[in-house]
Protein backbone atom coordinates (compact mmCIF):
# COMPACT_ATOMS: atom_id res chain seq x y z
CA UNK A 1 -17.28 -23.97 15.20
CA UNK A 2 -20.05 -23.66 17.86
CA UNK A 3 -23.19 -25.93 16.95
CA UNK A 4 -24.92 -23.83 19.59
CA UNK A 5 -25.50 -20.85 17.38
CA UNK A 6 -28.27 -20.90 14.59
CA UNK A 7 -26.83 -20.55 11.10
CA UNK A 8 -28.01 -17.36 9.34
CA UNK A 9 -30.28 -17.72 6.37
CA UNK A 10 -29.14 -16.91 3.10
CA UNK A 11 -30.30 -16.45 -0.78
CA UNK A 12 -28.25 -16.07 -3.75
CA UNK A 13 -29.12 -13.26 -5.85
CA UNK A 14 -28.14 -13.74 -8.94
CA UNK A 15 -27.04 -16.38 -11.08
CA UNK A 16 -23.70 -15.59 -12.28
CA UNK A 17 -21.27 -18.13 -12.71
CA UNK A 18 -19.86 -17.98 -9.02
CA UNK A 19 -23.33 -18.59 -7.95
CA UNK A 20 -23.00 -22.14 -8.56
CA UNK A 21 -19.30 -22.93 -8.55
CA UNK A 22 -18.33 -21.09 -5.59
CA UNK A 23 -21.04 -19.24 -3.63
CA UNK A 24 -23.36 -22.44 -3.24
CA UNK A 25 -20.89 -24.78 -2.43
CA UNK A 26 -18.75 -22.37 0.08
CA UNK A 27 -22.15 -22.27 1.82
CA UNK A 28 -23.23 -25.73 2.10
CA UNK A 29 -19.33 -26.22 3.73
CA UNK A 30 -20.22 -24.24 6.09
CA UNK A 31 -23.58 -25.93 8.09
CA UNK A 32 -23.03 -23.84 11.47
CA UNK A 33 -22.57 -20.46 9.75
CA UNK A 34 -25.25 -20.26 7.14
CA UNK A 35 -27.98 -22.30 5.39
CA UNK A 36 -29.49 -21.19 1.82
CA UNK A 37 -32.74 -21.14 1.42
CA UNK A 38 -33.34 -19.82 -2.14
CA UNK A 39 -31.88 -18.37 -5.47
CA UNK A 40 -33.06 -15.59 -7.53
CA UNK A 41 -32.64 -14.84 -11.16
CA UNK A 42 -33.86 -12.55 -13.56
CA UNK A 43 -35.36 -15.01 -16.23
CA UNK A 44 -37.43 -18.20 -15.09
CA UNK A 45 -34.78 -20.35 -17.47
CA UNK A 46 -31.34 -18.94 -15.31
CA UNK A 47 -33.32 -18.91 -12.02
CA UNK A 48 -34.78 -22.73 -12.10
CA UNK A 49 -31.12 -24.03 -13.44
CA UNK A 50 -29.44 -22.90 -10.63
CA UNK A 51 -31.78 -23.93 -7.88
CA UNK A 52 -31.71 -27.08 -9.36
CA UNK A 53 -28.65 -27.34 -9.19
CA UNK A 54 -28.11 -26.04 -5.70
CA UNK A 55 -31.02 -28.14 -4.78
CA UNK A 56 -32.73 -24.64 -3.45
CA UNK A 57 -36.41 -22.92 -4.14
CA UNK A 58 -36.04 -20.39 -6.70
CA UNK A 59 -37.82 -17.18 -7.74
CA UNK A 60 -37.53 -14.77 -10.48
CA UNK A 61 -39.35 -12.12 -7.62
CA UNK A 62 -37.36 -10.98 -4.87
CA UNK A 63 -39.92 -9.52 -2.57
CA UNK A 64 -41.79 -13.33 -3.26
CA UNK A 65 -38.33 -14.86 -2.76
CA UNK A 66 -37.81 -13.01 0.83
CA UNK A 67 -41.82 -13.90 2.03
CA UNK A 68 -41.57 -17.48 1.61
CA UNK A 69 -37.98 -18.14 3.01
CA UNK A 70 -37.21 -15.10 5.01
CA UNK A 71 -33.29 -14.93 4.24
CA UNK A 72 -31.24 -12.61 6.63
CA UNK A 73 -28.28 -12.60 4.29
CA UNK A 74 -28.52 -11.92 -0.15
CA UNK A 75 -25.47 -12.80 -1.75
CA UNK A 76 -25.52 -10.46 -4.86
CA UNK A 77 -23.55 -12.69 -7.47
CA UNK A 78 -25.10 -11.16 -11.38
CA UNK A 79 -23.31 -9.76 -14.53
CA UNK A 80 -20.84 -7.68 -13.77
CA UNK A 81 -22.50 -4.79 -14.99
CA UNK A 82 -25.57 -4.96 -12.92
CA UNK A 83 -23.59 -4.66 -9.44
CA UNK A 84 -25.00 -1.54 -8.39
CA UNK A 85 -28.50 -2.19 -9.61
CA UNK A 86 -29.03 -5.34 -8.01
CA UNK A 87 -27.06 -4.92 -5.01
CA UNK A 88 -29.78 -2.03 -4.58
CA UNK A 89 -32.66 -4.33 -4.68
CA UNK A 90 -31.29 -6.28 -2.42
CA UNK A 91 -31.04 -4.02 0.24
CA UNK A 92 -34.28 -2.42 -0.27
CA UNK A 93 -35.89 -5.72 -0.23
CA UNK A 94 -34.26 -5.74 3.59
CA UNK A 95 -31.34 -7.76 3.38
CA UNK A 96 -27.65 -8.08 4.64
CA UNK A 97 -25.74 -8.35 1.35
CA UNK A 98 -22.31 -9.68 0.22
CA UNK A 99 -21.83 -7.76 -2.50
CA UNK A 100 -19.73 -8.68 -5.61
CA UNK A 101 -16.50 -6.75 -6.85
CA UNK A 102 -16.85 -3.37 -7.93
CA UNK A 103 -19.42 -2.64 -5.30
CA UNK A 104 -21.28 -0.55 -8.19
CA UNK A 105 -19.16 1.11 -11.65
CA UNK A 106 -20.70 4.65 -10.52
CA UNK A 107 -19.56 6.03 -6.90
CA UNK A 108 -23.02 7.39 -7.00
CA UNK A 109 -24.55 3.82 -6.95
CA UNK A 110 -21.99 2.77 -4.55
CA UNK A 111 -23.62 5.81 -2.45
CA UNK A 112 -27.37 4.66 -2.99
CA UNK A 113 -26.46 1.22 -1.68
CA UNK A 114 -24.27 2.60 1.19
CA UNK A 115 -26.91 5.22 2.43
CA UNK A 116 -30.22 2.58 2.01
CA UNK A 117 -28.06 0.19 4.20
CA UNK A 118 -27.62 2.73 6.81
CA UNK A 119 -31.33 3.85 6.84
CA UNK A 120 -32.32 -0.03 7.12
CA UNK A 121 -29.80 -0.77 9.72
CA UNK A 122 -28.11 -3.45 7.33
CA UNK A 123 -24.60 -4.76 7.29
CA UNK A 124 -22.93 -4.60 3.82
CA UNK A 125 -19.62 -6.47 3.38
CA UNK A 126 -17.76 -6.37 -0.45
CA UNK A 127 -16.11 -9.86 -1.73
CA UNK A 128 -12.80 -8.23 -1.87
CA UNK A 129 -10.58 -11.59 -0.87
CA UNK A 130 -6.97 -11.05 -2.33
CA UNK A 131 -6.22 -9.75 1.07
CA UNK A 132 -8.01 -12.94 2.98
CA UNK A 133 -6.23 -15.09 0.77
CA UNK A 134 -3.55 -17.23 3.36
CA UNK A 135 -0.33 -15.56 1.54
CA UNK A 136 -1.61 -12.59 2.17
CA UNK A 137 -3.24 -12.83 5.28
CA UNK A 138 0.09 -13.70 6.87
CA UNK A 139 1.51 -10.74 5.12
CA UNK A 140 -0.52 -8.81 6.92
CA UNK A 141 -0.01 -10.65 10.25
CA UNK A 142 3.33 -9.91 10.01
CA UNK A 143 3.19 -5.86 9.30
CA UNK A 144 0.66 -5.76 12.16
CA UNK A 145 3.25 -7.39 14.61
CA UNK A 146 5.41 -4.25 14.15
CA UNK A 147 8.54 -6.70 12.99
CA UNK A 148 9.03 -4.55 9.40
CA UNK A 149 7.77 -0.97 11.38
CA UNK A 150 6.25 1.20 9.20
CA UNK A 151 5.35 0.22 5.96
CA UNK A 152 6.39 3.19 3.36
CA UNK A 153 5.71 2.52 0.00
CA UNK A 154 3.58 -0.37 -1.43
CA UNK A 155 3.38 -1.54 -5.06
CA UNK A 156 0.58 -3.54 -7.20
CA UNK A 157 2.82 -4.97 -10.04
CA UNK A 158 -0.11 -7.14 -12.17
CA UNK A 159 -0.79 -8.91 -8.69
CA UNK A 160 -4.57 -7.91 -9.34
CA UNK A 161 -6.88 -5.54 -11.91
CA UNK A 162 -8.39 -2.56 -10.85
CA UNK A 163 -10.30 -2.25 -7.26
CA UNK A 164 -8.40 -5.80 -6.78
CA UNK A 165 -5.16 -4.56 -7.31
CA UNK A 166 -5.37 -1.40 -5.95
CA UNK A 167 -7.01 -3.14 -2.61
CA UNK A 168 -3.82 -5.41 -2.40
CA UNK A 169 -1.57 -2.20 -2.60
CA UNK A 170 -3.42 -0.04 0.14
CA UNK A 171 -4.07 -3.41 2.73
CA UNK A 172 0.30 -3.53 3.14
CA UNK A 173 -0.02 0.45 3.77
CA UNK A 174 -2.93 -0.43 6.67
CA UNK A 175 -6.65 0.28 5.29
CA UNK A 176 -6.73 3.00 7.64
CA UNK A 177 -4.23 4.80 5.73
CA UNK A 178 -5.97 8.06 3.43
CA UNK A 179 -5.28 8.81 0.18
CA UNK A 180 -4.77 11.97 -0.97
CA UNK A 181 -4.16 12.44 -4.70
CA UNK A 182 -3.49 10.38 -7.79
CA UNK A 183 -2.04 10.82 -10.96
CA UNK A 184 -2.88 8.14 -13.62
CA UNK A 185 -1.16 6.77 -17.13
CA UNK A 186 -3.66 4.85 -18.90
CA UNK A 187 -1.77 3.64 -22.63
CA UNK A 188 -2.69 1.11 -25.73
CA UNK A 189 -0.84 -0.93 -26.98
CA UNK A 190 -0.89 -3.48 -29.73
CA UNK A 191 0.42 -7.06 -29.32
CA UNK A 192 1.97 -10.05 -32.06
CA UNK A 193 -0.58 -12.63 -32.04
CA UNK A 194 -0.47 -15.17 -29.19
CA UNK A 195 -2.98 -17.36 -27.34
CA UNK A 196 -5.39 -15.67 -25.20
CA UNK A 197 -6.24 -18.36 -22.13
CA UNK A 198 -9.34 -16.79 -21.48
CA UNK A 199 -11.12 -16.33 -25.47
CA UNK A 200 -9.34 -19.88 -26.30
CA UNK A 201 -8.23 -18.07 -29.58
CA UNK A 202 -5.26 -17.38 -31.20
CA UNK A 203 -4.16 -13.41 -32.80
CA UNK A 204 -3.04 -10.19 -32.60
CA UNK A 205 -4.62 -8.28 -29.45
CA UNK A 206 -4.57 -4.51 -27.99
CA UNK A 207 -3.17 -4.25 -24.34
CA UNK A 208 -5.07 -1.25 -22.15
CA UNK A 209 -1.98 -0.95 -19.40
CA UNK A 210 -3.04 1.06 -16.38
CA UNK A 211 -0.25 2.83 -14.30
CA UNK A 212 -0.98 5.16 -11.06
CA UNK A 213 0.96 6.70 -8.40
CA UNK A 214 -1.15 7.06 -4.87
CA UNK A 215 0.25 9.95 -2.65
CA UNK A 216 -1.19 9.23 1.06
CA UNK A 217 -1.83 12.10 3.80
CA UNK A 218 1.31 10.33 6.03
CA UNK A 219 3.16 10.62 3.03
CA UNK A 220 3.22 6.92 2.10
CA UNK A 221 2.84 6.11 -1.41
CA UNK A 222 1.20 3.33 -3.07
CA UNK A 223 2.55 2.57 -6.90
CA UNK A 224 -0.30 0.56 -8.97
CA UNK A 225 0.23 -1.48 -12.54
CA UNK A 226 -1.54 -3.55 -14.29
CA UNK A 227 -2.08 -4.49 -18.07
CA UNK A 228 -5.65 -5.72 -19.06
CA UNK A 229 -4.42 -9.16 -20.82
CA UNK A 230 -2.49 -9.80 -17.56
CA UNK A 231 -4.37 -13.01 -16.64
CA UNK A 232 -4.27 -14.57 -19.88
CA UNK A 233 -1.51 -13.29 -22.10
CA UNK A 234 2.14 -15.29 -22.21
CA UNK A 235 3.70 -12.05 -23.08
CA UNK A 236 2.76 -10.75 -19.56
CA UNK A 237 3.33 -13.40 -16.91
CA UNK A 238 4.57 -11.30 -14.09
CA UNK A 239 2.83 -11.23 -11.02
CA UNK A 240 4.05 -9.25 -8.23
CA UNK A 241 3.03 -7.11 -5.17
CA UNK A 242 5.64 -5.55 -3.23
CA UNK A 243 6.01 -3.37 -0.08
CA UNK A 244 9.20 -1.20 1.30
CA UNK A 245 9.07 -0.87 5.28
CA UNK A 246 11.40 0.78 7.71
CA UNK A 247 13.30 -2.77 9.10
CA UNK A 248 12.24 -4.55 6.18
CA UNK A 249 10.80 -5.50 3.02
CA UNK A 250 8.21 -8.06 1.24
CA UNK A 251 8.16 -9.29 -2.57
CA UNK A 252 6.22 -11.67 -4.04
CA UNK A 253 7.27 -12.93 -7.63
CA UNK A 254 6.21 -15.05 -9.73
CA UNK A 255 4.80 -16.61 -12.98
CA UNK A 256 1.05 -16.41 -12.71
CA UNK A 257 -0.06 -18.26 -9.83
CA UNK A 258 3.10 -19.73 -9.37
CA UNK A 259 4.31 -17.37 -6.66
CA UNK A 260 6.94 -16.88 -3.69
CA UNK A 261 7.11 -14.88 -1.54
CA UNK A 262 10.75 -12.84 -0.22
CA UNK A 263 10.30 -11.24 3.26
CA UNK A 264 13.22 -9.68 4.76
CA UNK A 265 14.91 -7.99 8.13
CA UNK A 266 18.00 -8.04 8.54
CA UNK A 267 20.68 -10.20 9.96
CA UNK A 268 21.69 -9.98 13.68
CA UNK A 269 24.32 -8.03 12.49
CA UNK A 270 22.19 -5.51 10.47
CA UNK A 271 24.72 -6.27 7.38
CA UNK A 272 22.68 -8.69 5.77
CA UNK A 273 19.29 -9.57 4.62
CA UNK A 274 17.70 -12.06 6.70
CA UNK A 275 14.47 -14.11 4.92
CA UNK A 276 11.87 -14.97 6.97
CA UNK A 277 10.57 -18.80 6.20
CA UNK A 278 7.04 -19.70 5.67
CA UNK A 279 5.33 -22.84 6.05
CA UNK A 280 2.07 -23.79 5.46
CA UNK A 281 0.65 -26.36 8.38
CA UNK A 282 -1.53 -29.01 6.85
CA UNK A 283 -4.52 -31.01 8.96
CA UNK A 284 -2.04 -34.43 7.70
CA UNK A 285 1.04 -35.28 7.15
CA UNK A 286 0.26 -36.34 3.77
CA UNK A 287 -1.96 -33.17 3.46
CA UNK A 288 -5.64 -32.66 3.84
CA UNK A 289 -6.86 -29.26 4.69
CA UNK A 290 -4.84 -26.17 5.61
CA UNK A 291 -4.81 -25.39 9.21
CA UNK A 292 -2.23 -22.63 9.56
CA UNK A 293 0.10 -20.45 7.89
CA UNK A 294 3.42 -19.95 9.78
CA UNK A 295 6.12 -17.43 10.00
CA UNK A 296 9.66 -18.45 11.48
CA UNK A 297 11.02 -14.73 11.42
CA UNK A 298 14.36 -15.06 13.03
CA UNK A 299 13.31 -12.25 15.10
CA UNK A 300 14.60 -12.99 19.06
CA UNK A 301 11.61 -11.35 20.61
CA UNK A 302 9.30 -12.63 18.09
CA UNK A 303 10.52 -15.74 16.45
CA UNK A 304 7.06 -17.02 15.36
CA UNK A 305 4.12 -15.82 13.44
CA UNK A 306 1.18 -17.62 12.73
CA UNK A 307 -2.02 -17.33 10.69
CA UNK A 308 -5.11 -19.44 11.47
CA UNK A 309 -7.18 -20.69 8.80
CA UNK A 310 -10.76 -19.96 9.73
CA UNK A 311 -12.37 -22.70 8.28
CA UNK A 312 -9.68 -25.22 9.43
CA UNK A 313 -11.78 -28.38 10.92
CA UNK A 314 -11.80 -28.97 14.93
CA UNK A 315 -9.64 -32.19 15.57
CA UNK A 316 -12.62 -34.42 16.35
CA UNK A 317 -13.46 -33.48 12.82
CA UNK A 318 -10.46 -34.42 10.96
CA UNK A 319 -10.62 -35.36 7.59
CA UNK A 320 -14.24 -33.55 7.76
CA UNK A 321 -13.70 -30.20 7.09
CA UNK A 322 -13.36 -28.18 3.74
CA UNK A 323 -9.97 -28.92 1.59
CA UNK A 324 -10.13 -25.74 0.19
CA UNK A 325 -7.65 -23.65 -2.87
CA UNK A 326 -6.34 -20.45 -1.26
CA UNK A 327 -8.88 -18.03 -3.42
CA UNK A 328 -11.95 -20.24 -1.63
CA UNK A 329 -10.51 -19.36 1.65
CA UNK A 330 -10.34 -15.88 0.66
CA UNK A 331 -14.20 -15.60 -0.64
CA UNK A 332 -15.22 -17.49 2.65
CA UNK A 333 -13.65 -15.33 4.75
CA UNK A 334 -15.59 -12.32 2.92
CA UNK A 335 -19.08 -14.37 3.82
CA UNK A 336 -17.60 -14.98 7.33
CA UNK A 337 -16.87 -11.52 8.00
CA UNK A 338 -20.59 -10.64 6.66
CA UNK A 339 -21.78 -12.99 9.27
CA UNK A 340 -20.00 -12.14 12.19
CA UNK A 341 -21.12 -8.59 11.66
CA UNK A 342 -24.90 -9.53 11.53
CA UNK A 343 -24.83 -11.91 14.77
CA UNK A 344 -22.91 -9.21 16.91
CA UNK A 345 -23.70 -5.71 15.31
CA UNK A 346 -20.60 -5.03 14.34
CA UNK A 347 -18.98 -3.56 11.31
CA UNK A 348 -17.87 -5.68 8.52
CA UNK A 349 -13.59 -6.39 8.99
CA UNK A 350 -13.38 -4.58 5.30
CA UNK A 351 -16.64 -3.33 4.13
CA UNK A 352 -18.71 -0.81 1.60
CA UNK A 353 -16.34 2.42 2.40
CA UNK A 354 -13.18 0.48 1.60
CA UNK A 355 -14.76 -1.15 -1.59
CA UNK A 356 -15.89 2.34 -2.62
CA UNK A 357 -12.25 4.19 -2.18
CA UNK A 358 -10.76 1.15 -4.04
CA UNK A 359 -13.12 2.05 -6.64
CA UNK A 360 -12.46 5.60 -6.69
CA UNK A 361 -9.03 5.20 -6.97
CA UNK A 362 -9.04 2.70 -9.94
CA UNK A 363 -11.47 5.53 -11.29
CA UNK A 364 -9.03 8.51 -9.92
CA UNK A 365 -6.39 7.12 -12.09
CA UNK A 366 -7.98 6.58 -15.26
CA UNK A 367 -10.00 10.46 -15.10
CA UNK A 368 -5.90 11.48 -14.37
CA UNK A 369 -4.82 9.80 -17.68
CA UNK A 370 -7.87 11.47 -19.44
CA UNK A 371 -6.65 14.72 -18.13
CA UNK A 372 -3.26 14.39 -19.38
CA UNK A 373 -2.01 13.07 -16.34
CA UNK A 374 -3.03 16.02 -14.17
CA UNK A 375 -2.82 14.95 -10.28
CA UNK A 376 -6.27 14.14 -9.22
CA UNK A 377 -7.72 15.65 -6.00
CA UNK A 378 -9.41 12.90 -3.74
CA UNK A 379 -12.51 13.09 -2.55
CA UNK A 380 -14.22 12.63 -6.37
CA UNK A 381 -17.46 13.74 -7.83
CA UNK A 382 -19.55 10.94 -7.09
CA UNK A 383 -21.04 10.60 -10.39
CA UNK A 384 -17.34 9.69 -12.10
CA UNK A 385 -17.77 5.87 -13.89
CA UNK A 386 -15.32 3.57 -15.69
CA UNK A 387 -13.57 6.03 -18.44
């Protein structure tokens, strides 16, 4: 990374858990891209505790906050409720934001923060990161290289909830792709008592499962699942996302986060599935931080793929650079994207619109269910929320 550029400025607004686990740190890894300059929080007690422990002035006043320390960037990180509100303020109070995941509950919010963004000339970008993540992100590599053709069908199989899950389906279809009309199953269930991960308690639970069908204008169809206990449940462990293409398919299975992916042409021949290989290319031999992920395809004309980690470290600063989980690389890559935009005008590589139709669509399937499973018209009435 160039040291000749000036890093951008940034405040955390907000002081939800990811403020201090991930957002702070992910920017002070970063020294070239962004520096943070202050926190915000509702109460006095949340605000001080986190800019103490981010070493960072902190305010419980935003305009005050963005006077004294003149941020270019807000990272809106609150209660997961408050999304829309807050990600408001912060672009009324002037500021670039990286907003949090749903970009607001009600489309109508989601509109608010989109149209004060345009009239202010900001950039807004959307911390949607399954698709950054390095398993994906060569995924997608590999679609956009034309080796599987045209991707048909794509299916969200617990590999995410909601927006998430929903965003991992439509990014094999191509984010360009429109969606047309839904039709939603939305079922309770009750479960034998097991150990819920999450609650650290042990009992008898009800399961919300989620199931929609996505009918594109091209005629491509995206299939979405998911069951609310997903993450944290033994009696649901499967995690899969899965695509069909013309010369090819892609399945990842797996137990939780223990996944694999199966990516397949065919065989010279065309009488046999051929698996592509992937490796991942580490900055040592003994490991250190991912550089690259890497596709041998077995494809004559294009037997090699590759994936460049961002945030891999320049070679005169081995052992220097971030050793970071795949899910940090993905969140980075959201604040990257945010800051490319800003420094060269340019859109956002996933931004507000695509956060708000992954909404919708979560939002399209569950007003389908309410409806009896009636097939749901896209675009929605704005003021639809979580059913």
């Amino acid at each position: 990374m160039s040291h000749l550029k000036q890093p951008l400025r940034v405040a955390i607004i907000g002081t939800a858990r990811r403020s201090d686990y991930l957002y702070g740190p992910i920017i002070k890894a970063l020294p070239d891209e962004v520096q943070l300059v202050g926190v915000w929080g509702r109460s006095t007690e949340s605000a001080r505790r986190l800019g103490e422990s981010l070493n960072a002035p902190w305010y419980t006043d935003v305009d005050k906050l963005v006077r004294e320390t003149a941020p270019q960037i807000g990272i809106v990180s609150v209660n997961y409720g408050a999304n829309g509100q807050v990600g408001l303020m912060a672009v009324q109070a002037g500021l670039h934001v990286l907003l949090e995941t749903p970009i607001a509950h009600k489309l109508s919010e989601a509109d608010a923060i989109i149209a004060s963004a345009r009239e202010r000339s900001l950039k807004i970008e959307v911390a949607e990161q399954f698709h950054r993540r390095p398993l994906e992100a060569i995924k997608l590599a590999l679609i956009a290289s034309g080796i599987f053709g045209r991707v048909y069908s794509s299916f969200n199989d617990f590999a995410g909830h909601g927006y998430h899950g929903v965003s991992v389906m439509r990014s094999y279809l191509g984010f360009n792709a429109r969606p047309a009309q839904v039709t939603g199953a939305v079922r309770r269930y009750e479960l034998g008592a097991h150990w819920s991960r999450l609650g650290n308690v042990t009992g008898e639970r009800t399961e919300t499962q989620e199931h929609g069908v996505i009918e594109f204008d091209g005629g491509q169809l995206g299939i979405f699942h998911w069951t609310d206990v997903g993450y944290d449940s033994p009696l649901r462990w499967w995690r899969s996302s899965r695509f069909l293409a013309e010369k090819g398919m892609g399945i990842t299975v797996g137990v939780g986060l223990d996944v694999q992916e199966r990516l397949s042409k065919t065989t010279i021949d065309s009488e046999a599935p051929h698996f592509i290989t992937l490796e991942r290319r580490w900055e040592r031999v003994d490991g250190g931080a991912l550089i690259a992920m890497v596709a041998h395809t077995g494809d004559p004309d294009q037997p090699t793929i590759t994936w460049e980690n961002p945030f891999r470290p320049a070679p005169a600063q081995q052992g220097h650079g971030p050793q970071w989980h795949d899910d940090e690389i993905g969140v980075a890559g959201c604040l990257l994207s945010l800051v490319n935009a800003v420094r060269n005008d340019a859109e956002p590589t996933y931004g507000a619109l695509q956060a708000r139709l992954d909404q919708e669509l979560i939002l399209a399937i569950r007003q389908s269910s309410a409806e009896g499973g009636r097939p749901i018209s896209l675009p929605l009435d704005p003021t639809v929320q979580t059913l």
